[in-house]
Protein backbone atom coordinates (compact mmCIF):
# COMPACT_ATOMS: atom_id res chain seq x y z
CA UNK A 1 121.92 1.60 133.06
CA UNK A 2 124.63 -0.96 134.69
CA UNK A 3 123.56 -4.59 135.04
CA UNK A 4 125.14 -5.90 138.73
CA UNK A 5 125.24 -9.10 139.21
CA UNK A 6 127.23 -11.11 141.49
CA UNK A 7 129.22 -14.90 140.29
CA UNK A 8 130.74 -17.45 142.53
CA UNK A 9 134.53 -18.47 141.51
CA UNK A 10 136.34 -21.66 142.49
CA UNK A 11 140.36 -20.52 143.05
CA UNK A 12 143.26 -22.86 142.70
CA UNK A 13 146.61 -21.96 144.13
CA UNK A 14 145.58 -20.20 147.33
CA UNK A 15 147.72 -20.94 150.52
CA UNK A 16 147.64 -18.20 152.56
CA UNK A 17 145.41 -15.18 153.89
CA UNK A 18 147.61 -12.44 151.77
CA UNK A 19 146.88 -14.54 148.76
CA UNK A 20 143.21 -14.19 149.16
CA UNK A 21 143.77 -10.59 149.88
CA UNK A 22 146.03 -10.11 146.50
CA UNK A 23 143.11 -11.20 144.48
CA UNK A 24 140.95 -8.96 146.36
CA UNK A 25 142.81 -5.97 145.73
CA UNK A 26 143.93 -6.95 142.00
CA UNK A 27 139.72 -7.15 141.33
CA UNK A 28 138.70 -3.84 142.76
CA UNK A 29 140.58 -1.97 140.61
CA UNK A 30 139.27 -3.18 137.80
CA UNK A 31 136.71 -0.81 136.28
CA UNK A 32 133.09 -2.37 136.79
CA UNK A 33 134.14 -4.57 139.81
CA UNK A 34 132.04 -3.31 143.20
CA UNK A 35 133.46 -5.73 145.53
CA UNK A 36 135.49 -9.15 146.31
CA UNK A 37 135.84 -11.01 148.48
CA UNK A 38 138.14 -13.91 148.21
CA UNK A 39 138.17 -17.05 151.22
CA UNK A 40 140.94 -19.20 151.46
CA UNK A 41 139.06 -21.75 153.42
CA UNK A 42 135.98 -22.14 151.10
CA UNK A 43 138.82 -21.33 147.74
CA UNK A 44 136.45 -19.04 146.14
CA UNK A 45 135.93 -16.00 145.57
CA UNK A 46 132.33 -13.69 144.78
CA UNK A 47 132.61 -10.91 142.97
CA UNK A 48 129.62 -8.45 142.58
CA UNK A 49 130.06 -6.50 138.97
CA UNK A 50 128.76 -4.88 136.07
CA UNK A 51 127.79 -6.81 133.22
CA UNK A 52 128.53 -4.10 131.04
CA UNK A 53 131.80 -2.72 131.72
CA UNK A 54 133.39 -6.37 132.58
CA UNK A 55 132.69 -9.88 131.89
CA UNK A 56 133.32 -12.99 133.54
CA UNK A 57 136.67 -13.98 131.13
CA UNK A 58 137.92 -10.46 132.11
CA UNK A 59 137.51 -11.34 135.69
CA UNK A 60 139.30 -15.02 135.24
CA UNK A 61 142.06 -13.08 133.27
CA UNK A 62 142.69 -10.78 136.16
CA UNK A 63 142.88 -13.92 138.77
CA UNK A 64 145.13 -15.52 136.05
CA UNK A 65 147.08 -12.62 135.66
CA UNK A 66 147.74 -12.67 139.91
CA UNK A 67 149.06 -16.29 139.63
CA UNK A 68 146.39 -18.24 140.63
CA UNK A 69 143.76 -20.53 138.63
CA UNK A 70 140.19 -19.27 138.63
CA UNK A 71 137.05 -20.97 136.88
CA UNK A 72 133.03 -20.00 137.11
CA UNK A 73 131.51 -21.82 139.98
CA UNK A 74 128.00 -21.08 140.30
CA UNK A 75 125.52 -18.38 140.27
CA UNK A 76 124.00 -16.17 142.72
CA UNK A 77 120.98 -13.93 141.93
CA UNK A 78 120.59 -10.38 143.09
């Protein structure tokens, strides 16, 4: 039985509309991650998951691993 939950990111290094859209893209096709959806205004991103095929360092990795800085920001519950 999956676990979805959805977490609230803060992004550093953002400065345009195709960077927002490169972490997108480089989240969904990770196995476990629904959806993303990255702002470049608010420099977040929420991502909406499975808590048992991915975790939250997995997720910062992946950001990371696009070039940009990534930390937990807050919580939302489903």
């Amino acid at each position: 039985m999956s676990k979805i939950v959805k977490k609230k990111l803060k992004i550093d290094g953002m400065h345009c509309s195709s960077c927002a859209m490169n972490i997108e893209f480089d989240l969904e096709d990770v196995e476990g991650i629904k959806s993303a959806k990255a702002s470049l205004v608010k420099e977040e991103c929420e991502v909406e998951f499975d808590e048992e095929k991915v975790n939250e360092q997995m997720i910062i990795q992946t950001i990371q691993k696009t070039g940009y800085q990534a930390r937990l920001q807050e919580e939302s519950k489903q």
